[in-house]
C-alpha atoms as a PDB file:
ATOM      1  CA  UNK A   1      35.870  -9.724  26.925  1.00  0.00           C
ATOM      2  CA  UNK A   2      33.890  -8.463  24.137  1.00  0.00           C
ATOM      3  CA  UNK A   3      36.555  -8.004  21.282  1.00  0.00           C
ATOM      4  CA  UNK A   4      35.687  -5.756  17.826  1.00  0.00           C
ATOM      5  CA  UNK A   5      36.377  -9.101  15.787  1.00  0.00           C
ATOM      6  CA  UNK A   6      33.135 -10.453  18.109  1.00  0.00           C
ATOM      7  CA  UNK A   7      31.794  -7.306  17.380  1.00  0.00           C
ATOM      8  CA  UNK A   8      31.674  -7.756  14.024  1.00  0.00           C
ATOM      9  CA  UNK A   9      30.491 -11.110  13.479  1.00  0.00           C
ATOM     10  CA  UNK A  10      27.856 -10.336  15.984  1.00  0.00           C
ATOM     11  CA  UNK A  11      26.672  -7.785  13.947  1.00  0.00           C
ATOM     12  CA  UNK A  12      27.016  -9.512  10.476  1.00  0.00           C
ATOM     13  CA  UNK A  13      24.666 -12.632  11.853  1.00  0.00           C
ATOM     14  CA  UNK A  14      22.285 -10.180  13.309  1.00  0.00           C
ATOM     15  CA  UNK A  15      22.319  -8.368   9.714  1.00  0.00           C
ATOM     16  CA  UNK A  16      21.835 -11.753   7.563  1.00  0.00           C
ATOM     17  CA  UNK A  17      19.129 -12.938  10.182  1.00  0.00           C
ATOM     18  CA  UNK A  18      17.284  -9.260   9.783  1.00  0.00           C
ATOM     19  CA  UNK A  19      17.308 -10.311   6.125  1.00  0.00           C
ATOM     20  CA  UNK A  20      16.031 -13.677   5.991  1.00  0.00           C
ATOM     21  CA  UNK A  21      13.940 -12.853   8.597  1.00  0.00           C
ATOM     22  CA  UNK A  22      12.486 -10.489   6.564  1.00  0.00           C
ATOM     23  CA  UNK A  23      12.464 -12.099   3.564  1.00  0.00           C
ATOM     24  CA  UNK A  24      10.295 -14.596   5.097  1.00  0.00           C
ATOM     25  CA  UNK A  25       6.893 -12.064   4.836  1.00  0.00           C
ATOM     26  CA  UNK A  26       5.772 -11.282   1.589  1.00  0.00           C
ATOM     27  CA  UNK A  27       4.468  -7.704   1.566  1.00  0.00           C
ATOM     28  CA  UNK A  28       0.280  -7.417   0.310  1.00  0.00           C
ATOM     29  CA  UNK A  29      -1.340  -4.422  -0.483  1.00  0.00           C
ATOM     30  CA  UNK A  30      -4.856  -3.898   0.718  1.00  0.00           C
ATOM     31  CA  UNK A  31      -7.879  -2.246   0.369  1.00  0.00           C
ATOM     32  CA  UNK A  32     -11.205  -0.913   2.325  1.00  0.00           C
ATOM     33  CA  UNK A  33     -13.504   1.358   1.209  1.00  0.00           C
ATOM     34  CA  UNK A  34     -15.756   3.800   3.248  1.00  0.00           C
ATOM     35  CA  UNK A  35     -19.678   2.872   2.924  1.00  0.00           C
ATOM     36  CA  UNK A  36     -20.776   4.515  -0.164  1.00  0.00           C
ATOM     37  CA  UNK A  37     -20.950   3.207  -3.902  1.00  0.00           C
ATOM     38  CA  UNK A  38     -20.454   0.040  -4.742  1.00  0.00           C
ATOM     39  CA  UNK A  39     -17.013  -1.448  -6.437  1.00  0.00           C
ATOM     40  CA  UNK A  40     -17.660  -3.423  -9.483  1.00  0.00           C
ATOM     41  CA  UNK A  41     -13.677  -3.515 -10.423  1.00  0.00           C
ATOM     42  CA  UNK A  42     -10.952  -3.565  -7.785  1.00  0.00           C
ATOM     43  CA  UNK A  43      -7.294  -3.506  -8.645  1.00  0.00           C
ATOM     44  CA  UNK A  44      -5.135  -4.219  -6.201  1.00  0.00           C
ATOM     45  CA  UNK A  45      -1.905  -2.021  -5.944  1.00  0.00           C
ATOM     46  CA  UNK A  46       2.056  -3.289  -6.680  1.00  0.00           C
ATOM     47  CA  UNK A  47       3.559  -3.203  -3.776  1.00  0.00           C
ATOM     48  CA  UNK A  48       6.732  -0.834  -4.576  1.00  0.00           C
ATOM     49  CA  UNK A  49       9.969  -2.712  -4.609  1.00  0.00           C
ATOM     50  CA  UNK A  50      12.103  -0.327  -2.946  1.00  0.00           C
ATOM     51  CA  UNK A  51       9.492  -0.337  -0.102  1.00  0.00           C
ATOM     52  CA  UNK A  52       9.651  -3.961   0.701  1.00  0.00           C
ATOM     53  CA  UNK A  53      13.387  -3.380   0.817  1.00  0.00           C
ATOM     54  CA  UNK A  54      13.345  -0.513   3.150  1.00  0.00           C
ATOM     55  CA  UNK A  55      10.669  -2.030   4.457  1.00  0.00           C
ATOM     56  CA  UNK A  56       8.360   0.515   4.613  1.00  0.00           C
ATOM     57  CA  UNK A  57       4.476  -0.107   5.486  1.00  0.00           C
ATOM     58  CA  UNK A  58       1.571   1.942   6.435  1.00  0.00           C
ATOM     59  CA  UNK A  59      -2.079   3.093   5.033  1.00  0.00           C
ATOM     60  CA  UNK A  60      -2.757   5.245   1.569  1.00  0.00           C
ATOM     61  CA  UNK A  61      -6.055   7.809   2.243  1.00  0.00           C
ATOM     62  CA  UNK A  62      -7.306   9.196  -1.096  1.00  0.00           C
ATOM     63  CA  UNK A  63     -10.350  10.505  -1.824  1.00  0.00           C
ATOM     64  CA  UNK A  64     -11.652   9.688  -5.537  1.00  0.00           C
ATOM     65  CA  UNK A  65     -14.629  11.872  -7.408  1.00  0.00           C
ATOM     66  CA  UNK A  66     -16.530   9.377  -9.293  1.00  0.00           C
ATOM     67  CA  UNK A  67     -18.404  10.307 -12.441  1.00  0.00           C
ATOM     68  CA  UNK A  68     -22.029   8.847 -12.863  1.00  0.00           C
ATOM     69  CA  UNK A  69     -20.730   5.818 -15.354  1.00  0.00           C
ATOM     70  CA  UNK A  70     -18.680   4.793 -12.265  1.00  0.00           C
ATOM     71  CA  UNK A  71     -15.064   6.093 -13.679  1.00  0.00           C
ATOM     72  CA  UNK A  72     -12.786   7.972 -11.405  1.00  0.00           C
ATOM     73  CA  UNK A  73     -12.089  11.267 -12.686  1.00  0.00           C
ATOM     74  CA  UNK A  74     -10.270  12.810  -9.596  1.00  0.00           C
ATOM     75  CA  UNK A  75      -8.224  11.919  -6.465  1.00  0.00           C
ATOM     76  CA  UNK A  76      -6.659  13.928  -3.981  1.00  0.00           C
ATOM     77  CA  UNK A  77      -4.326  12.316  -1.274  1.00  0.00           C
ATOM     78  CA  UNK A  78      -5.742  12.538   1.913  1.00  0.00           C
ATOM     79  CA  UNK A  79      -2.424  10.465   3.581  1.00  0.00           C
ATOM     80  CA  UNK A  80       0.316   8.114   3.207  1.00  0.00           C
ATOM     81  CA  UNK A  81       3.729   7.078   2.757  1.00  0.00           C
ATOM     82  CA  UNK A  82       5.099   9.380  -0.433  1.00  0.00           C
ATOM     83  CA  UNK A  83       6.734   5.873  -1.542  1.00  0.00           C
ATOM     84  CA  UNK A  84       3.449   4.196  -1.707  1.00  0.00           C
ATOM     85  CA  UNK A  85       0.952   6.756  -2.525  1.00  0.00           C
ATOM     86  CA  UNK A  86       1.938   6.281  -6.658  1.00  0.00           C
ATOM     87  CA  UNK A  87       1.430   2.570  -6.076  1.00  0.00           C
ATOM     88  CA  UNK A  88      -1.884   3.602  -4.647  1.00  0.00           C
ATOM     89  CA  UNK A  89      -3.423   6.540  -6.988  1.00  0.00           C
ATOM     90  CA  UNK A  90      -2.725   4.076 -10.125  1.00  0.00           C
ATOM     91  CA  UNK A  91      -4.351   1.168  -8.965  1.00  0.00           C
ATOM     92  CA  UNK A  92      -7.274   3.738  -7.909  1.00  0.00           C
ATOM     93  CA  UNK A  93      -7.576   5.511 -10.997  1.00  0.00           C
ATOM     94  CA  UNK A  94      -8.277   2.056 -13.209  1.00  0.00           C
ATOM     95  CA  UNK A  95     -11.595   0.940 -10.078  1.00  0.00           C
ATOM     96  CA  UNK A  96     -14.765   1.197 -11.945  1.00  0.00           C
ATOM     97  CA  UNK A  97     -17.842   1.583  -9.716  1.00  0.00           C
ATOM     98  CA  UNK A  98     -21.619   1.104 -10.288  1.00  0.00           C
ATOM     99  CA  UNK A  99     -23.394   3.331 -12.058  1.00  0.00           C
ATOM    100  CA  UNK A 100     -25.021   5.999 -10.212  1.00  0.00           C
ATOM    101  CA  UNK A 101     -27.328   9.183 -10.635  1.00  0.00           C
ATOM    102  CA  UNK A 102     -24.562  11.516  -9.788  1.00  0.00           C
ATOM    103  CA  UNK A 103     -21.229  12.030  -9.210  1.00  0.00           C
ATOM    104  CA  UNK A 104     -19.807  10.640  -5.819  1.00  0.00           C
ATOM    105  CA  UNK A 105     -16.804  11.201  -3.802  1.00  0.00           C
ATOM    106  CA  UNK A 106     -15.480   8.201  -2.292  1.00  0.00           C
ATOM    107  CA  UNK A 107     -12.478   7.253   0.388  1.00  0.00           C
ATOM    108  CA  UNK A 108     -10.776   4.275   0.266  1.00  0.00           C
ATOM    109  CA  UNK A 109      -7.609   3.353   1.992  1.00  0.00           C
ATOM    110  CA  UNK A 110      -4.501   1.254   0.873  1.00  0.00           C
ATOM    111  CA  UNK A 111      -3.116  -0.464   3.788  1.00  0.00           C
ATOM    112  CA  UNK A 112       0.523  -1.418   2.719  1.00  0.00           C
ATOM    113  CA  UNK A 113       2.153  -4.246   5.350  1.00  0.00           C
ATOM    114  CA  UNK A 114       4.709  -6.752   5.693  1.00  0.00           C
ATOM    115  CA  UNK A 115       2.408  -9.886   7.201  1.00  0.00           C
ATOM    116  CA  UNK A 116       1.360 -12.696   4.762  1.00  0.00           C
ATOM    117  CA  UNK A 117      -2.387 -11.848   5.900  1.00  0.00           C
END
């Protein structure tokens, strides 16, 4: 018979194994750019604490306007977690491109996971 003392202790190892199960994948950050101009500085995004704890992954869209010395002067969030798009937009915002013509507008996606790849 399954007694709520069992219960417990059942559910206490299953907790501490979540946790150093868990612990065992360091969370990365990223990158990929659509085809367009080309990156001469990539910074990679922090990986938010409280997301590794909650253990929250997924992809950042965000569109950046890039002036014609290669700065990013705009983005606009095209999708993501709301806990990693801040991680995302500052690491964005200090990419410098290659000089170009024009102005651009680029895509690039943050892809926020929990595998050591």
């Amino acid at each position: 018979m399954f007694s709520v003392v069992k219960a417990r202790r059942w559910l206490l190892v299953s907790i501490l194994g979540f946790l150093v199960l868990g612990s065992a994948f360091t969370p990365v950050a990223s990158c990929q750019q659509d085809a367009g101009r080309k990156v001469k500085v990539r910074v990679k995004p922090i990986y938010p604490d409280m997301a590794k704890r909650m253990g929250i992954s997924g992809v950042v869209r965000i569109q950046a306007t890039v002036n014609a010395s290669g700065s990013v002067v705009a983005t606009k969030v095209l999708g993501g977690h709301p806990m990693l798009i801040n991680a995302a937009l500052d690491a964005l915002k200090r990419w410098k491109y290659e000089p170009a013509s024009k102005e651009t507008t680029e895509v690039v996606a943050f892809d926020f996971n929990n595998n050591n790849e």
